[in-house]
N, C-alpha and C. Protein backbone atom coordinates (compact mmCIF):
# COMPACT_ATOMS: atom_id res chain seq x y z
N UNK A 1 97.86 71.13 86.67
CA UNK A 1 97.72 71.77 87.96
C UNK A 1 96.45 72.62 87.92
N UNK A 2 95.46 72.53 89.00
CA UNK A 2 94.59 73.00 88.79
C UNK A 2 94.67 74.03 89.94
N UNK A 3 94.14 75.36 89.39
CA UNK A 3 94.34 76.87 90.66
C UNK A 3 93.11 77.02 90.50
N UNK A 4 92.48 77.41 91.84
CA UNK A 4 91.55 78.37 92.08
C UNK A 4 91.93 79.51 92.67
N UNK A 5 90.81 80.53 92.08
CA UNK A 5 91.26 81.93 92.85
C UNK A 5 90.56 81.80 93.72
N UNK A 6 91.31 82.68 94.89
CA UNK A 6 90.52 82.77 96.08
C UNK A 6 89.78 83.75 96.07
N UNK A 7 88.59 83.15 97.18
CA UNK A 7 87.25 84.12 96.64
C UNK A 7 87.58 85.18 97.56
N UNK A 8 87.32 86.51 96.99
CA UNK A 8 86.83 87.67 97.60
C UNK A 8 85.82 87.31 98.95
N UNK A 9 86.43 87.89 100.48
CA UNK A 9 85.91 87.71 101.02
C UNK A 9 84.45 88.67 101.37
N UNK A 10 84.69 89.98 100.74
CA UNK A 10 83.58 90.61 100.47
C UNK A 10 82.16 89.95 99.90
N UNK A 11 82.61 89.39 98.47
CA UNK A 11 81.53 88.82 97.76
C UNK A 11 81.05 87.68 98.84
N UNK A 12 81.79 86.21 99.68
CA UNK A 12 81.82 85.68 100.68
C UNK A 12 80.50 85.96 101.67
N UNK A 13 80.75 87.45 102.27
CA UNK A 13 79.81 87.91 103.44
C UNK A 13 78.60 88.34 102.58
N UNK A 14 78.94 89.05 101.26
CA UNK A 14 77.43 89.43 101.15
C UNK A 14 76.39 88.62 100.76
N UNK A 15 76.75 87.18 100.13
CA UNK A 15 76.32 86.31 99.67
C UNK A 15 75.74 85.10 100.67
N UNK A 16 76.82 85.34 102.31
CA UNK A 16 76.05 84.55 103.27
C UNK A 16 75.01 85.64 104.34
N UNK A 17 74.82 86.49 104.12
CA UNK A 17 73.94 87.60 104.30
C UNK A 17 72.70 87.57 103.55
N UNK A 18 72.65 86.71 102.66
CA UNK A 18 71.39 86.60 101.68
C UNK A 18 71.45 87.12 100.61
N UNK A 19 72.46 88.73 100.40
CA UNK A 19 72.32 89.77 99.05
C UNK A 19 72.47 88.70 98.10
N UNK A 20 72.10 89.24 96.92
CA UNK A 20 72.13 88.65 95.56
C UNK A 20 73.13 89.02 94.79
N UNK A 21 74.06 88.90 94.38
CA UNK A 21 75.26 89.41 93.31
C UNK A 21 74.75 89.61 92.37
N UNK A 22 74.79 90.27 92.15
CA UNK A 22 74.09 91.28 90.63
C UNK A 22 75.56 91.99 90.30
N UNK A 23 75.85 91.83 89.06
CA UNK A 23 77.03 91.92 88.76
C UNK A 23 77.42 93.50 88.63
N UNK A 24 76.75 94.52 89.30
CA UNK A 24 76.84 95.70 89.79
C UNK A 24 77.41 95.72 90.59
N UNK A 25 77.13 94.37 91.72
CA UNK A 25 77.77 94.93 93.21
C UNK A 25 78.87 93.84 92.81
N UNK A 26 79.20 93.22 92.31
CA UNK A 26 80.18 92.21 92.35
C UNK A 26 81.64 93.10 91.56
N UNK A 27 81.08 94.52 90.67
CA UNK A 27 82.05 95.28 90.33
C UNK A 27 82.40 96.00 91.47
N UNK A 28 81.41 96.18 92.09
CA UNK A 28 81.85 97.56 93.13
C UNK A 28 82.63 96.50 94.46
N UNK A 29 82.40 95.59 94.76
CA UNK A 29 83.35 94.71 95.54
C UNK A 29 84.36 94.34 95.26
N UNK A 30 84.45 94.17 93.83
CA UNK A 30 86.09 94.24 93.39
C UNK A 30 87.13 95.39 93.35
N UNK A 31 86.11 96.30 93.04
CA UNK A 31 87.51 97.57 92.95
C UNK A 31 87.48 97.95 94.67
N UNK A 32 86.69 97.61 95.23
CA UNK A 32 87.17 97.79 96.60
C UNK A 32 87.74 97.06 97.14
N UNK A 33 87.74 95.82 96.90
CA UNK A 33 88.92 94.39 97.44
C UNK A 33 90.16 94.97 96.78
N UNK A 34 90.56 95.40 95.64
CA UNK A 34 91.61 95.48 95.19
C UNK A 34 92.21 96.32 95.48
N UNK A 35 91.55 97.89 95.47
CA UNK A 35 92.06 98.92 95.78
C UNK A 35 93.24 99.21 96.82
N UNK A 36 94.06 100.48 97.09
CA UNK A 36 95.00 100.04 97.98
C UNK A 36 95.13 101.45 98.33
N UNK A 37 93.91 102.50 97.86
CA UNK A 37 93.78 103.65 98.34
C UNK A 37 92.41 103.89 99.17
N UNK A 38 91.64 104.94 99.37
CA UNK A 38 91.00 105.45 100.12
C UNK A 38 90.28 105.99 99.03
N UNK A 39 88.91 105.38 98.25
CA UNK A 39 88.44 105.82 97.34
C UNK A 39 86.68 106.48 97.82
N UNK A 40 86.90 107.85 97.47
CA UNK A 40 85.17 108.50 97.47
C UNK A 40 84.29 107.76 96.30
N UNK A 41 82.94 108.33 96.50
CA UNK A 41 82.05 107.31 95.54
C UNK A 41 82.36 107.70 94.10
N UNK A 42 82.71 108.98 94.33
CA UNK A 42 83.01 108.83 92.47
C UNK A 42 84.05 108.43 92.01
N UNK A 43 84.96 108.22 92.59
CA UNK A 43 86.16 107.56 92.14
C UNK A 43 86.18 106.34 92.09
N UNK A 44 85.30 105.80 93.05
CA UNK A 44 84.61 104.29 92.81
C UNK A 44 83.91 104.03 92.05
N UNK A 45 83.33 105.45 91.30
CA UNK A 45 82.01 104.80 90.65
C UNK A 45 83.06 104.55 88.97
N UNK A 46 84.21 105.75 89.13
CA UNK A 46 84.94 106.07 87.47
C UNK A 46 85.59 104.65 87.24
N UNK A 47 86.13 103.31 88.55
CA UNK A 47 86.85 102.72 88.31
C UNK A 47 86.05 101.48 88.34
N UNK A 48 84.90 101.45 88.81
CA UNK A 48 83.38 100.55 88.53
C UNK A 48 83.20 100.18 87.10
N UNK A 49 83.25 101.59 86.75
CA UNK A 49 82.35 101.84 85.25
C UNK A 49 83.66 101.58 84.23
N UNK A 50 84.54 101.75 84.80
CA UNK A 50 85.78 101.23 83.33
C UNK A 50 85.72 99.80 83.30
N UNK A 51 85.16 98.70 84.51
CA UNK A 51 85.14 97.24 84.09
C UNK A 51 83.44 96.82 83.76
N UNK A 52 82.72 97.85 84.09
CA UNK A 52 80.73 97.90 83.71
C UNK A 52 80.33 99.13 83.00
N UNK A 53 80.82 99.56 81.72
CA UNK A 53 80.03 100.55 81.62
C UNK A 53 78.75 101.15 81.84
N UNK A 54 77.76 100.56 82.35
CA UNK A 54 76.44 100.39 82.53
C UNK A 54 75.63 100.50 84.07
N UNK A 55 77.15 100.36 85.00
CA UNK A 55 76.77 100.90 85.95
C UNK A 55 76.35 102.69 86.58
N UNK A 56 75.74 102.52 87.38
CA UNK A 56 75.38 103.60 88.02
C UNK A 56 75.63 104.13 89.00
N UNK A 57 75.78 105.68 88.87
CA UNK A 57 76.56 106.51 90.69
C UNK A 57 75.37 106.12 92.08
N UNK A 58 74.31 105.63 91.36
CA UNK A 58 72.95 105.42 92.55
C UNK A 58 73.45 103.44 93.22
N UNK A 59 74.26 102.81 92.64
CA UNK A 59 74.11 101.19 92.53
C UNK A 59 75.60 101.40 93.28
N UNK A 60 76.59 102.24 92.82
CA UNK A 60 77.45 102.58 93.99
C UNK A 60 77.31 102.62 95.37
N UNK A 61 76.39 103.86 95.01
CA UNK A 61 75.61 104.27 97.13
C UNK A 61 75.27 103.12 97.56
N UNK A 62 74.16 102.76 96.89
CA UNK A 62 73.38 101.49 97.39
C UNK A 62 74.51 100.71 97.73
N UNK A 63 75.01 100.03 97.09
CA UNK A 63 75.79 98.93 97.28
C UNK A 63 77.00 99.25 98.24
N UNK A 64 77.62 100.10 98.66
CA UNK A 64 78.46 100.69 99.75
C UNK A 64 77.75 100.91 101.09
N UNK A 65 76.50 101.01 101.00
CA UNK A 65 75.57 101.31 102.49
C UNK A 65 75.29 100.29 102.51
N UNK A 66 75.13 99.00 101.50
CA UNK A 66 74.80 97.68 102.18
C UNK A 66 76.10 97.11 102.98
N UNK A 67 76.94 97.86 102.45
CA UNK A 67 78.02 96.77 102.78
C UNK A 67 79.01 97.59 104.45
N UNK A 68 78.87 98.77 104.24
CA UNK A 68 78.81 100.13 105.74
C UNK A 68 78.09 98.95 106.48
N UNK A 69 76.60 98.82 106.37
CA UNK A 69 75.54 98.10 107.81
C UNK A 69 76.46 96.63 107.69
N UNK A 70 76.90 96.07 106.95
CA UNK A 70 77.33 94.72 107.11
C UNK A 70 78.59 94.47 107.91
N UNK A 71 79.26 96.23 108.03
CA UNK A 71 80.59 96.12 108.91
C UNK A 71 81.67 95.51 107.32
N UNK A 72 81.40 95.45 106.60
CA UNK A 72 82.70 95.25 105.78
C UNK A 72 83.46 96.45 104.98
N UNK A 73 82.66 97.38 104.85
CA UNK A 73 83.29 98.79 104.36
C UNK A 73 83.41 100.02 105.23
N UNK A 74 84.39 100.48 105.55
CA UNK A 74 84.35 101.78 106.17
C UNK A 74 84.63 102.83 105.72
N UNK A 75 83.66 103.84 106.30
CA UNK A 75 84.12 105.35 105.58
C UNK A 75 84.68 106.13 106.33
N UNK A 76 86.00 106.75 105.86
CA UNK A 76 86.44 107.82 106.70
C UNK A 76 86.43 109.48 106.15
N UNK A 77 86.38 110.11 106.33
CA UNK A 77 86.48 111.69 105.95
C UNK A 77 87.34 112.41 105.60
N UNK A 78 88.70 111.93 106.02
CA UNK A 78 89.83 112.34 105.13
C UNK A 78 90.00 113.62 105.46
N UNK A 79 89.85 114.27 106.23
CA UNK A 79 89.94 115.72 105.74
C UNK A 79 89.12 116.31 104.42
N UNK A 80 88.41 115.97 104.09
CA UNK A 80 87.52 116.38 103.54
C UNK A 80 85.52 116.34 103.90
N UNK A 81 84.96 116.70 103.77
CA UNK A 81 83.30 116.92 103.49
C UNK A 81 82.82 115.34 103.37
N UNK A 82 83.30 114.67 102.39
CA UNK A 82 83.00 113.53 101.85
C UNK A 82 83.67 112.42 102.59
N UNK A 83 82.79 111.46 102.33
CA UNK A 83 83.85 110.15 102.57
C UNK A 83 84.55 109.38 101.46
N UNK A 84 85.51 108.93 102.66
CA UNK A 84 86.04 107.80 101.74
C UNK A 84 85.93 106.44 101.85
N UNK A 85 86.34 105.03 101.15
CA UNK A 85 86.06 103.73 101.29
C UNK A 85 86.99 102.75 101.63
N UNK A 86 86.66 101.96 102.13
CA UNK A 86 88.11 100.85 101.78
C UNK A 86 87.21 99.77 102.60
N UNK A 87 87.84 98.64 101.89
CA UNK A 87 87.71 97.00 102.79
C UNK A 87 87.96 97.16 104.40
N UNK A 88 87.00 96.50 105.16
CA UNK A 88 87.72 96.79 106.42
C UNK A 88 88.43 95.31 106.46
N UNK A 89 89.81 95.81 106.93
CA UNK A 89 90.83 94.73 107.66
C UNK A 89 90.69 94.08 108.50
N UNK A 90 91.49 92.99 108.67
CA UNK A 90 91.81 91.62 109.92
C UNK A 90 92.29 92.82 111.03
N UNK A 91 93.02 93.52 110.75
CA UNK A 91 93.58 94.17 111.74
C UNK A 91 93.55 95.68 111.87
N UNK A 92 93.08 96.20 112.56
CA UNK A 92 92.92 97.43 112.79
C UNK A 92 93.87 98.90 112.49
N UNK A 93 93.43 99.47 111.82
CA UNK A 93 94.56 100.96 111.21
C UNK A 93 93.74 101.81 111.43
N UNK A 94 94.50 103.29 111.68
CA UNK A 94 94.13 104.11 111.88
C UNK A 94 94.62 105.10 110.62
N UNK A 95 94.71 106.59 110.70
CA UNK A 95 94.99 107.16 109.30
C UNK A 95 95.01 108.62 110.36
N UNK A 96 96.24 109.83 109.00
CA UNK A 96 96.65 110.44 109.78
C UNK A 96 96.33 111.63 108.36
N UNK A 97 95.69 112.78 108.02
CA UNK A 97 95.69 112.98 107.34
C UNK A 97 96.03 114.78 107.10
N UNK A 98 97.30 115.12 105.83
CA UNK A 98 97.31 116.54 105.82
C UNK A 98 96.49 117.02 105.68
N UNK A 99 96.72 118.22 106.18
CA UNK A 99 95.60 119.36 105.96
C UNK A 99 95.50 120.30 104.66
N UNK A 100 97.14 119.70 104.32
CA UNK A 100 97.58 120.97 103.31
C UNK A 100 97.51 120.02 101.96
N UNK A 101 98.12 118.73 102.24
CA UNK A 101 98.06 118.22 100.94
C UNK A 101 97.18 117.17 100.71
N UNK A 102 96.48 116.63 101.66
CA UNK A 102 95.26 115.72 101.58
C UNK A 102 96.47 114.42 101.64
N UNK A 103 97.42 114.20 101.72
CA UNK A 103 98.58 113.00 102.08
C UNK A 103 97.44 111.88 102.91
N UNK A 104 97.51 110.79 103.14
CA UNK A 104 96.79 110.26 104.20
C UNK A 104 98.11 109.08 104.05
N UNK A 105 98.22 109.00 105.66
CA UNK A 105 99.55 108.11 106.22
C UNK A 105 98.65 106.99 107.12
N UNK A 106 98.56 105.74 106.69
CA UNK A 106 98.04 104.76 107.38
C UNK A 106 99.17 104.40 108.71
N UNK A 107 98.65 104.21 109.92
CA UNK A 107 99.18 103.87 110.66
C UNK A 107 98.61 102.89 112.04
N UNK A 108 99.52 101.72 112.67
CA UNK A 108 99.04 100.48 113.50
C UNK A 108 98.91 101.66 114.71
N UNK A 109 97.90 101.10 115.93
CA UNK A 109 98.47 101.81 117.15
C UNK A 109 97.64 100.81 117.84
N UNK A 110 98.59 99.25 118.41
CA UNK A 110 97.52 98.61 119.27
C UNK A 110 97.30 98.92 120.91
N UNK A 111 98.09 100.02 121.29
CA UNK A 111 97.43 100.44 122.44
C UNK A 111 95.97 101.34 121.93
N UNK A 112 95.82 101.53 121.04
CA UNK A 112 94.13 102.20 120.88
C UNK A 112 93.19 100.94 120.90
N UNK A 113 93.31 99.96 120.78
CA UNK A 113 92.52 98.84 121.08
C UNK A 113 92.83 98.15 122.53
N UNK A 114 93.87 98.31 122.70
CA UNK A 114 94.46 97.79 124.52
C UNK A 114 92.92 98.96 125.21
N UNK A 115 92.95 100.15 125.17
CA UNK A 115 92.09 101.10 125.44
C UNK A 115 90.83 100.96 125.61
N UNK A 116 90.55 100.46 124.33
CA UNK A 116 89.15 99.91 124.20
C UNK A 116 89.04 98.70 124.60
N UNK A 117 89.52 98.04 124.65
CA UNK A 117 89.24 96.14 125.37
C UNK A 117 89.26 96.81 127.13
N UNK A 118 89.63 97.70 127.46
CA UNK A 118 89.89 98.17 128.79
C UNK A 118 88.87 98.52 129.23
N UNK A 119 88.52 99.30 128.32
CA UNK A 119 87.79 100.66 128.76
C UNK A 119 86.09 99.28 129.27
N UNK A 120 86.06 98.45 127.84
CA UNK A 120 84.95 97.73 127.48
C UNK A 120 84.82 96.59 128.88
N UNK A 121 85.53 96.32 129.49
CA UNK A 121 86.11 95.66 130.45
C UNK A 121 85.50 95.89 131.76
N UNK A 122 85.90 97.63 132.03
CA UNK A 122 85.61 98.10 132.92
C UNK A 122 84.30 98.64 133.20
N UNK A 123 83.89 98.94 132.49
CA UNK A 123 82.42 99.55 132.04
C UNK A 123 81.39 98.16 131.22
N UNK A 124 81.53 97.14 131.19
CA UNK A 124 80.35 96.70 130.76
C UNK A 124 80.35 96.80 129.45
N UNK A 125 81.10 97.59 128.69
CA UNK A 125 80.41 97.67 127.17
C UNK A 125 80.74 96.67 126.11
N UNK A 126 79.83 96.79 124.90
CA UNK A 126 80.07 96.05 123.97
C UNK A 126 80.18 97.41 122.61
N UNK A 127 81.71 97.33 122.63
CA UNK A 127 82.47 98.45 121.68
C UNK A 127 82.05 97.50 119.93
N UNK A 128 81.42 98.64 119.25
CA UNK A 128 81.19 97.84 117.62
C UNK A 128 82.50 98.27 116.89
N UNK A 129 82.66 100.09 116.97
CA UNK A 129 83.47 100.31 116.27
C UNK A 129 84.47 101.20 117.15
N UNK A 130 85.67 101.33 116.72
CA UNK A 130 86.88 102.26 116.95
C UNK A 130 87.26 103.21 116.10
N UNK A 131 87.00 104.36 116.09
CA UNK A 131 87.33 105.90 115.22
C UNK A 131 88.28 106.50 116.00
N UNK A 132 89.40 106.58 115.33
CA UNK A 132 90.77 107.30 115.56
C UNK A 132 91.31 108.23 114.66
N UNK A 133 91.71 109.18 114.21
CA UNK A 133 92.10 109.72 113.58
C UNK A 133 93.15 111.12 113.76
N UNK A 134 93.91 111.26 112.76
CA UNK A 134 94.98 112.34 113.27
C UNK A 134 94.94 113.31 111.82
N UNK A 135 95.11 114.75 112.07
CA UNK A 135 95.34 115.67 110.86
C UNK A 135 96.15 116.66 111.61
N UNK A 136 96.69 117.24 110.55
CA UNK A 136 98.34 118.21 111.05
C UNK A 136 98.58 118.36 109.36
N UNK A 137 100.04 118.52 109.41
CA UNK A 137 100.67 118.68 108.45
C UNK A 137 102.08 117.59 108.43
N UNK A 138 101.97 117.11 106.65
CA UNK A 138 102.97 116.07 107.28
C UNK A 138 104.58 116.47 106.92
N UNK A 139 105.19 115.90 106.72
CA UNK A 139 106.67 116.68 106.56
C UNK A 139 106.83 117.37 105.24
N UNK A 140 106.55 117.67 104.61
CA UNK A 140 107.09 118.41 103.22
C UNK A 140 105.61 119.89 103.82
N UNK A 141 104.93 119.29 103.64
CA UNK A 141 103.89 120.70 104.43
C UNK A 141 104.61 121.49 105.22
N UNK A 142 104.86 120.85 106.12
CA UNK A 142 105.17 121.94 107.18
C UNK A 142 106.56 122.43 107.83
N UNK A 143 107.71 121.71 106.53
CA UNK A 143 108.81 122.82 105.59
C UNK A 143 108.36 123.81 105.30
N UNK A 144 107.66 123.37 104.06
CA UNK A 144 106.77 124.59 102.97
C UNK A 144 106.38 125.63 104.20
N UNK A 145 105.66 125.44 105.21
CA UNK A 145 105.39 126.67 105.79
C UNK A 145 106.13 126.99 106.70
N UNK A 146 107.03 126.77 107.39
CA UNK A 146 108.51 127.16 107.70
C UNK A 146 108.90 127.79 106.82
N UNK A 147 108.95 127.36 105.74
CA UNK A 147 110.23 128.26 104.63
C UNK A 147 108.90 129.06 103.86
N UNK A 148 107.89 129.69 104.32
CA UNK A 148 107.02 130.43 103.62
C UNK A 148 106.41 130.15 102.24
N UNK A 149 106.18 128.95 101.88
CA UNK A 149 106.00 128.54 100.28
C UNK A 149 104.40 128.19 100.87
């Protein structure tokens, strides 16, 4: 029986885009295909460099801003200064994030795209991206500050 793995659709776009796989970016496309969190660059770069030791925090950037302009990576802010990364999806999520514990709760909401197909509808536009986001406190937070902890 013969298996192939299926290819990373990341590696896929950047490769019919012209980029060159240089096995720098072919690390940094994997731990981002795989990932299943919301990773900043250095946490991308610590989990890069455990399968390349030889990579670099500069071949990170680079290679995450090629892939930001290509529409396949998005960064969100998290409640924090910095961004964070992830594959962008078939289907659209939004993210909801504490204030107190940095928690981030992925969540669907397809009336925020009903909105935008509307809005785009009515007005003429051609919508690229959709930024949604929610911060509060999520349930164990905002016990804790009910019960003064």
């Amino acid at each position: 029986m013969n298996e192939t793995a299926t290819p990373n659709p990341l590696v896929t776009a950047l490769q019919a885009c012209g980029y060159r796989l240089t096995r720098q970016r072919q690390v940094v496309l994997e731990v981002l295909g795989e990932s299943r969190e919301h990773l900043d660059a250095e946490a991308l770069y610590v989990r890069a460099r455990e399968r390349f030791p030889h990579i670099s925090l500069a071949t990170v950037y680079r290679t995450v801003a090629v892939l930001k302009r290509m529409g396949l990576v998005a960064e969100y802010p998290l409640g924090e200064e910095h961004g964070h990364y992830e594959a962008v999806q078939e289907t659209p999520h939004y993210h909801f994030t504490c204030l107190r514990c940095g928690r981030v709760i992925e969540f669907d909401a397809p009336q925020i795209a009903q909105i935008a197909q509307d809005m785009a509808l009515r007005e003429g536009l051609q919508i690229h991206t959709v930024q949604f986001s929610l911060t509060g406190h999520c349930n164990q937070c905002h016990f804790k500050e009910e019960n003064g902890r």
